[in-house]
PDB file of N, CA and C in Angstrom:
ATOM      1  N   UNK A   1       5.160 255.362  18.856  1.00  0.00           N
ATOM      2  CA  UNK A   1       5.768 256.346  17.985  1.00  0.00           C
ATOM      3  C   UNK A   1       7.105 255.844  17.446  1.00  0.00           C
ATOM      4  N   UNK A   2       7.460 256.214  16.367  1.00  0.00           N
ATOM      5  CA  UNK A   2       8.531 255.635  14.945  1.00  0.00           C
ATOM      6  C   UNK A   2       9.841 256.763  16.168  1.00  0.00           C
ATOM      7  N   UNK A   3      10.736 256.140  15.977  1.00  0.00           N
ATOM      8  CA  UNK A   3      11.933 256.829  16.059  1.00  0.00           C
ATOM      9  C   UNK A   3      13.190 257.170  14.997  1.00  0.00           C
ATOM     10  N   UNK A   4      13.269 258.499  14.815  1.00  0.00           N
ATOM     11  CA  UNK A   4      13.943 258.349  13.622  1.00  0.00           C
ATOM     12  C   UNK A   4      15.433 259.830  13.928  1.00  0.00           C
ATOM     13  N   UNK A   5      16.445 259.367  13.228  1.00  0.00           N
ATOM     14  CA  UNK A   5      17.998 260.081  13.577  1.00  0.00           C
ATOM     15  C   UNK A   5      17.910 261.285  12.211  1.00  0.00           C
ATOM     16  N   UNK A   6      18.418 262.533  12.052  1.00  0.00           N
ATOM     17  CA  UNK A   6      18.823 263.172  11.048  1.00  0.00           C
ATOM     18  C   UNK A   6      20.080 263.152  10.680  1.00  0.00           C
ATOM     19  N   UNK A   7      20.292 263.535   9.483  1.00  0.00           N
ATOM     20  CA  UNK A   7      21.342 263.705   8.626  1.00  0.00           C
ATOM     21  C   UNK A   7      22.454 263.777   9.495  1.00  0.00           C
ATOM     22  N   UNK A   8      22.570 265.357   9.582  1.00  0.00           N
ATOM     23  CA  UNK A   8      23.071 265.818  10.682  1.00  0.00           C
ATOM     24  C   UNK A   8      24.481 265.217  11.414  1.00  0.00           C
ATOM     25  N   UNK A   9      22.992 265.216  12.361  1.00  0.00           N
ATOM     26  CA  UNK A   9      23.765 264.011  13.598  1.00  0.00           C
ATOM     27  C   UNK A   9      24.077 262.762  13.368  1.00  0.00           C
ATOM     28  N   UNK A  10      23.986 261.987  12.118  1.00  0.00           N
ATOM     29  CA  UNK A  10      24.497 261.026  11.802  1.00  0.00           C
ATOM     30  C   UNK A  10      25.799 260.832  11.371  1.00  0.00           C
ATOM     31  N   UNK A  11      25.898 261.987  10.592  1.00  0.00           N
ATOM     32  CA  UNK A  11      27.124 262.368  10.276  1.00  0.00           C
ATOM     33  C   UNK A  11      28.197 262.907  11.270  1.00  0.00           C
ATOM     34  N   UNK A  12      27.932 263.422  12.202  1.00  0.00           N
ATOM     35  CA  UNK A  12      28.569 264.114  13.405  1.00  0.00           C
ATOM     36  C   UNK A  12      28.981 262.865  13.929  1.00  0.00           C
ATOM     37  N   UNK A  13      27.752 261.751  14.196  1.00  0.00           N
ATOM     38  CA  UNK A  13      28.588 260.013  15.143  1.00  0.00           C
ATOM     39  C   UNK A  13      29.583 259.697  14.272  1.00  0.00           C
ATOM     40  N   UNK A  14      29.118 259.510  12.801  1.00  0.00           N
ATOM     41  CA  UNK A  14      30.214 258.567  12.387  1.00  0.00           C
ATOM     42  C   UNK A  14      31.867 259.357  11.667  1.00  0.00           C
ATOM     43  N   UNK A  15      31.349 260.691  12.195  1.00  0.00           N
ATOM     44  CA  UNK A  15      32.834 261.738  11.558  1.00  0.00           C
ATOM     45  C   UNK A  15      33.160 261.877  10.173  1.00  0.00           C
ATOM     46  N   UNK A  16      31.682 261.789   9.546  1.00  0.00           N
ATOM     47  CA  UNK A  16      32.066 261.843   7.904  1.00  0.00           C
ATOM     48  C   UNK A  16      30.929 262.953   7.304  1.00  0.00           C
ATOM     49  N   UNK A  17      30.869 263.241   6.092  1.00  0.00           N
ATOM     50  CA  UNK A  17      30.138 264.571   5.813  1.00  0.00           C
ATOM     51  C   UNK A  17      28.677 264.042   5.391  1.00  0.00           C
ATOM     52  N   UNK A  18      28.071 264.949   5.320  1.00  0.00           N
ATOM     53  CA  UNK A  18      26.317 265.113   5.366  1.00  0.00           C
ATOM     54  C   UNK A  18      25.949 264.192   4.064  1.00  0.00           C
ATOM     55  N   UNK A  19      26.903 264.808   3.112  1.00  0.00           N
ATOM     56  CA  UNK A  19      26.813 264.041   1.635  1.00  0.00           C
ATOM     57  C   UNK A  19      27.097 262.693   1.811  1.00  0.00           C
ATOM     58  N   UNK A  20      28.024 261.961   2.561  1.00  0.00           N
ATOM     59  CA  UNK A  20      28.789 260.827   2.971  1.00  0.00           C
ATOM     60  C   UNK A  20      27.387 260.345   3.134  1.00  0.00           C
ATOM     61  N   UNK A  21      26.623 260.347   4.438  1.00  0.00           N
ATOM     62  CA  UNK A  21      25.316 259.815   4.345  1.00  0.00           C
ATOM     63  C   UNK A  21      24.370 259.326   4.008  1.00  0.00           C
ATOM     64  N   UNK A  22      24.162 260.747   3.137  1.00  0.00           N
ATOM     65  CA  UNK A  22      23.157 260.878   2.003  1.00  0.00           C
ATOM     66  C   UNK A  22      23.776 259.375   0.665  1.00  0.00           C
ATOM     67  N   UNK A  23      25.013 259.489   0.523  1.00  0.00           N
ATOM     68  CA  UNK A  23      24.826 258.371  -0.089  1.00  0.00           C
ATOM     69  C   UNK A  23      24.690 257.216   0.350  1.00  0.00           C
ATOM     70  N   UNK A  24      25.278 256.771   1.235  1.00  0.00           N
ATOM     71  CA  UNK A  24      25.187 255.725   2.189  1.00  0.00           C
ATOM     72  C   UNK A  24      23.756 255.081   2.224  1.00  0.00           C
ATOM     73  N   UNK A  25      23.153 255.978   2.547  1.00  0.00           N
ATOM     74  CA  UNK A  25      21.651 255.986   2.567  1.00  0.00           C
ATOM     75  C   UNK A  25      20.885 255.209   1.360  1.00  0.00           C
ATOM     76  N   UNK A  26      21.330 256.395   0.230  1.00  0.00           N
ATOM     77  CA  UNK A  26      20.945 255.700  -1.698  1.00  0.00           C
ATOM     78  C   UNK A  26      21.375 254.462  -1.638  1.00  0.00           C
ATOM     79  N   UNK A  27      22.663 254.151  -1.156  1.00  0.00           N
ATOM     80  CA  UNK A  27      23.455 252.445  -1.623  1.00  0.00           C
ATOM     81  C   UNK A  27      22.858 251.570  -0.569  1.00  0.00           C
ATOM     82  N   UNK A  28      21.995 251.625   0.634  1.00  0.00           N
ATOM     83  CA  UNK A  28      21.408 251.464   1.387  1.00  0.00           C
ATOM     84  C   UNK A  28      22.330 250.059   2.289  1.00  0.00           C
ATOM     85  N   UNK A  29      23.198 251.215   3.014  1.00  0.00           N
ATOM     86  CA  UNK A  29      24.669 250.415   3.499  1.00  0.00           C
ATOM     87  C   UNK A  29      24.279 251.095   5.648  1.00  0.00           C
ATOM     88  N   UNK A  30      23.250 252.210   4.778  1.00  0.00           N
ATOM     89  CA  UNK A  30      21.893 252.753   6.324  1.00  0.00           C
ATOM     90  C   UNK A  30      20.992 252.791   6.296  1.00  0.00           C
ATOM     91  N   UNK A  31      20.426 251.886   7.476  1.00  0.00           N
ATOM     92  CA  UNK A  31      18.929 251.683   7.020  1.00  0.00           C
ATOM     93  C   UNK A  31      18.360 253.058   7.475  1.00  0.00           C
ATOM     94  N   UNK A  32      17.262 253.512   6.219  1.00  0.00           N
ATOM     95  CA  UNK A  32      16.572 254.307   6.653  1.00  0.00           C
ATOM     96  C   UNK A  32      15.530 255.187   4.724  1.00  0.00           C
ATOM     97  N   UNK A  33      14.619 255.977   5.216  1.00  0.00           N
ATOM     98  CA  UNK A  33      14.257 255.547   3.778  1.00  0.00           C
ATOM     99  C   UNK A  33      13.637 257.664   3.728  1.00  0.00           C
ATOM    100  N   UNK A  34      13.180 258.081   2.906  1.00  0.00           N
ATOM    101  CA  UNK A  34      12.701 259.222   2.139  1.00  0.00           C
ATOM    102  C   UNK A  34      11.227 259.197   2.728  1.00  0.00           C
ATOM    103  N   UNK A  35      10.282 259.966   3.624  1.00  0.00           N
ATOM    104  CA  UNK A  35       8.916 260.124   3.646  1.00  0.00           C
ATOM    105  C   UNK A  35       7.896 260.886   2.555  1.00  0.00           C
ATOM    106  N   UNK A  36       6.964 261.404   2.714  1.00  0.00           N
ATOM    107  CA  UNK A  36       6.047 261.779   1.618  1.00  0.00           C
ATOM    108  C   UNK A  36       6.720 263.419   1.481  1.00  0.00           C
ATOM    109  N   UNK A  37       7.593 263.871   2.422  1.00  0.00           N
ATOM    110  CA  UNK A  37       7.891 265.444   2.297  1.00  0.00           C
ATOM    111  C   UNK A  37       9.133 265.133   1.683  1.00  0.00           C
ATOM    112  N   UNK A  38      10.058 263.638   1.179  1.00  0.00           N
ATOM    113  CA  UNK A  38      11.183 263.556   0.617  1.00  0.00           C
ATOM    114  C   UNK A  38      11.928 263.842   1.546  1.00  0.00           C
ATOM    115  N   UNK A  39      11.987 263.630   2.722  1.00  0.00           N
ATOM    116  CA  UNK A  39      13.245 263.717   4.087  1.00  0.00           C
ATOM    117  C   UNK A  39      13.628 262.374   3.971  1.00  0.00           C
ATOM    118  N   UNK A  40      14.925 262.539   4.552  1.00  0.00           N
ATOM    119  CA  UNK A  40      15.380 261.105   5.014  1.00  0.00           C
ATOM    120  C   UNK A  40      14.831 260.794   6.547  1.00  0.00           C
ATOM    121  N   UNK A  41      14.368 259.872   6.877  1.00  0.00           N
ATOM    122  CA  UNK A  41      14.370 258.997   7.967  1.00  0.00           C
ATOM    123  C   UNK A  41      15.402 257.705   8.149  1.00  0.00           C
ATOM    124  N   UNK A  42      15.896 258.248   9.102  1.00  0.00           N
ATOM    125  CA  UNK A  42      17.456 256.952  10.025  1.00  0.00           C
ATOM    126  C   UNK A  42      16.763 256.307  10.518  1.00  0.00           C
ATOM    127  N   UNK A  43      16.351 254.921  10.729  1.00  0.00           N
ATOM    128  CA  UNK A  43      16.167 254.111  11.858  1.00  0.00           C
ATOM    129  C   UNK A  43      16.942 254.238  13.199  1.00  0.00           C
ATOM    130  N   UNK A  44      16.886 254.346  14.378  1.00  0.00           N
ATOM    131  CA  UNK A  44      16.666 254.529  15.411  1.00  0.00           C
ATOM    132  C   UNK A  44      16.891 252.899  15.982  1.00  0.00           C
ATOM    133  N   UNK A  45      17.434 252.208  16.578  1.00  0.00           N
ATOM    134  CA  UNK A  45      19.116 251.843  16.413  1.00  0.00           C
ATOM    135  C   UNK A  45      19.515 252.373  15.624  1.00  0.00           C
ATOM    136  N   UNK A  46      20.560 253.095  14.494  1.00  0.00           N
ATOM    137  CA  UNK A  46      21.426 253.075  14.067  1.00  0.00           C
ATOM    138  C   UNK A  46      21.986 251.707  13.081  1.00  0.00           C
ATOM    139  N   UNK A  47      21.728 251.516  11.791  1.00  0.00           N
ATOM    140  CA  UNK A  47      22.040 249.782  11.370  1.00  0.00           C
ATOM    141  C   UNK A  47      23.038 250.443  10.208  1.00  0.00           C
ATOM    142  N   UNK A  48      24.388 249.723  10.603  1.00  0.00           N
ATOM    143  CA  UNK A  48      24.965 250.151   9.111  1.00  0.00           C
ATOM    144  C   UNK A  48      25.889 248.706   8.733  1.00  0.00           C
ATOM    145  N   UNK A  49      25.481 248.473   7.346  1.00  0.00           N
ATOM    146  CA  UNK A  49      26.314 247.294   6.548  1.00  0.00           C
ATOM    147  C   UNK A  49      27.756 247.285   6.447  1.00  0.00           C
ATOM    148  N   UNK A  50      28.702 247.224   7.027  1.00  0.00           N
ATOM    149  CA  UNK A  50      30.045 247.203   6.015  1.00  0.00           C
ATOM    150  C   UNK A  50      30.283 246.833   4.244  1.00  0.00           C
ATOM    151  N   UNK A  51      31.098 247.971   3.929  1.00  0.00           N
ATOM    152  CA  UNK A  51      31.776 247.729   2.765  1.00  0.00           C
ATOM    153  C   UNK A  51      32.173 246.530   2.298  1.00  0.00           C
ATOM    154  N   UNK A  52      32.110 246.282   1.127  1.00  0.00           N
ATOM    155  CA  UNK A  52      32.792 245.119   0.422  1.00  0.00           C
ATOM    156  C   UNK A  52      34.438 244.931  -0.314  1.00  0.00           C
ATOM    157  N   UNK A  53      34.496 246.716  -0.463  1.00  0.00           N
ATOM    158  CA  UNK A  53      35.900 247.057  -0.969  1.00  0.00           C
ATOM    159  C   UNK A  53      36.928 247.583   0.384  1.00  0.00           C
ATOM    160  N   UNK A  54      38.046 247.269  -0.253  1.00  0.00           N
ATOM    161  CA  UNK A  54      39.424 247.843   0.985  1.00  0.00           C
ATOM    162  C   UNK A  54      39.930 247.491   1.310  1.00  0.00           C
ATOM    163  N   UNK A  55      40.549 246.929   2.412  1.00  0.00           N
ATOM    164  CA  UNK A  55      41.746 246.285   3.323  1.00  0.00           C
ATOM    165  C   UNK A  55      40.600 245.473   4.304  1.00  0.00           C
ATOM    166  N   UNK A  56      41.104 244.146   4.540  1.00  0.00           N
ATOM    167  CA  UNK A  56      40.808 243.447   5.591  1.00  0.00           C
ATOM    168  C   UNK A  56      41.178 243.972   6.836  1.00  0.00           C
ATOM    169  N   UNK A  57      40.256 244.863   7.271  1.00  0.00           N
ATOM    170  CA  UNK A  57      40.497 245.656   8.716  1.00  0.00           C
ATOM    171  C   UNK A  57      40.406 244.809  10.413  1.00  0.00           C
ATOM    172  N   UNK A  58      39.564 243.334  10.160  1.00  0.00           N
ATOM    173  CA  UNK A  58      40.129 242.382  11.146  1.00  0.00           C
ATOM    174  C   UNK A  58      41.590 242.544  12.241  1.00  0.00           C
ATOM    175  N   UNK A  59      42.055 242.233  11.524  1.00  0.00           N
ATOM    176  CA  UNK A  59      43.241 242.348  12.492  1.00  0.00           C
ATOM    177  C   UNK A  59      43.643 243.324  13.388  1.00  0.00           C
ATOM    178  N   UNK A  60      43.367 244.823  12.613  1.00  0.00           N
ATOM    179  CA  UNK A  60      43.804 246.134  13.154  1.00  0.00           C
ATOM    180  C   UNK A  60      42.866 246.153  14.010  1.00  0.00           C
ATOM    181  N   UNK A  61      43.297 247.674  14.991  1.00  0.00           N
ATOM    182  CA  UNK A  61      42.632 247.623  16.141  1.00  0.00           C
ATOM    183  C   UNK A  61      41.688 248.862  15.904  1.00  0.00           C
ATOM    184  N   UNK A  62      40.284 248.532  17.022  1.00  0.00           N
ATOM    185  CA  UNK A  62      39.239 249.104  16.094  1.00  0.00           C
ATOM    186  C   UNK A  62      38.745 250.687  16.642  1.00  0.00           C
ATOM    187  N   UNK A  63      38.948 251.868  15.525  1.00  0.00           N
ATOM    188  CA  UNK A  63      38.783 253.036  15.620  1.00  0.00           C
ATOM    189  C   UNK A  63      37.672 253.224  16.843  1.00  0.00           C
ATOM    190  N   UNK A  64      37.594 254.007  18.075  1.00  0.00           N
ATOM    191  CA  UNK A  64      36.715 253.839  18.750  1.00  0.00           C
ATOM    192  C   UNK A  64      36.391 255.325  18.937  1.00  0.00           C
ATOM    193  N   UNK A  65      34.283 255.205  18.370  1.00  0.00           N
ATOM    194  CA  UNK A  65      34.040 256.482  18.066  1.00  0.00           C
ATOM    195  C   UNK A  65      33.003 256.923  19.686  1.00  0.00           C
ATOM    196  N   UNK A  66      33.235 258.028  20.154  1.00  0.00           N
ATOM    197  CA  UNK A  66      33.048 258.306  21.299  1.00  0.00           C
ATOM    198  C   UNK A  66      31.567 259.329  20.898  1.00  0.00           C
ATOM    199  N   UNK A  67      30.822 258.869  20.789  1.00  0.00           N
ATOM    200  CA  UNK A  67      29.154 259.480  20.177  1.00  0.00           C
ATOM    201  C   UNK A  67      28.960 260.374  21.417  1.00  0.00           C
ATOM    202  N   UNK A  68      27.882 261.541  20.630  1.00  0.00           N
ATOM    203  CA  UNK A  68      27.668 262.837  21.407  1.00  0.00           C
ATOM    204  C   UNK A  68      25.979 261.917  21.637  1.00  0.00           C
ATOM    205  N   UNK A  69      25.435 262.613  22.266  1.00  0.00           N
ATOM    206  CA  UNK A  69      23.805 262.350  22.794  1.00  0.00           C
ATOM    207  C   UNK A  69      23.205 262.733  21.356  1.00  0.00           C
ATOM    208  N   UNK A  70      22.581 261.928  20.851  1.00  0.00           N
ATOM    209  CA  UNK A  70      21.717 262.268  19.165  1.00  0.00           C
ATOM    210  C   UNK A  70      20.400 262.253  19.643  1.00  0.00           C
ATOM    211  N   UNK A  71      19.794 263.107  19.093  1.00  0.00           N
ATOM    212  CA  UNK A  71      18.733 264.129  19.342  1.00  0.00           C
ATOM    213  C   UNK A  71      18.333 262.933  17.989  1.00  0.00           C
ATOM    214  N   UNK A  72      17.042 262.459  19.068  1.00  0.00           N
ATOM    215  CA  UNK A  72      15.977 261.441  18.475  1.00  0.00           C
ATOM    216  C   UNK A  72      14.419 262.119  17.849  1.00  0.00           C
ATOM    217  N   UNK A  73      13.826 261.996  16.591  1.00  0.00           N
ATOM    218  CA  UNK A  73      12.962 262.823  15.999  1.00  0.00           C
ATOM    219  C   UNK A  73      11.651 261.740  15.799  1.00  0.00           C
ATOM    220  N   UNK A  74      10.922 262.356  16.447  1.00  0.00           N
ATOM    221  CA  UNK A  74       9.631 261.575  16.587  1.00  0.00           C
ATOM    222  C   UNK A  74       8.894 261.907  16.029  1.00  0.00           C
ATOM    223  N   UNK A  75       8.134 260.881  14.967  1.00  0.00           N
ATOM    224  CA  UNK A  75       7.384 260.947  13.801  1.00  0.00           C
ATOM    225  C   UNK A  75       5.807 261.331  14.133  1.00  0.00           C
TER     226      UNK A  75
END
């Protein structure tokens, strides 16, 4: 069985809004893709690309996000 994350709770790990996602998703910076009912499906790891625009964040020290238990949706 496929393992797959919602909106949601994706947004809740990474502390940014539902819409934040949803585009993320379109620019495909998260893997994960639209089924035949037009839902999003997250891959299950979790895969996200970094940005190309901004500050060279290297050096600084790195925001550490303390994740709740994500409720995994089985296809």
């Amino acid at each position: 069985m496929a393992q797959f994350l919602t909106i949601p709770d994706v947004a809740d790990f990474l502390e940014v809004s539902e819409r934040r996602v949803r585009t993320l998703l379109c620019q495909g910076r998260i893997a994960g893709f639209k089924d035949d009912s037009n839902i999003w499906r997250i891959t299950c790891p979790l895969n996200i690309k970094p940005g190309k625009r901004g500050p060279d964040l290297r050096g600084y020290a790195v925001r550490k996000l303390q994740p709740r238990q994500l409720k995994v949706v089985q296809k």
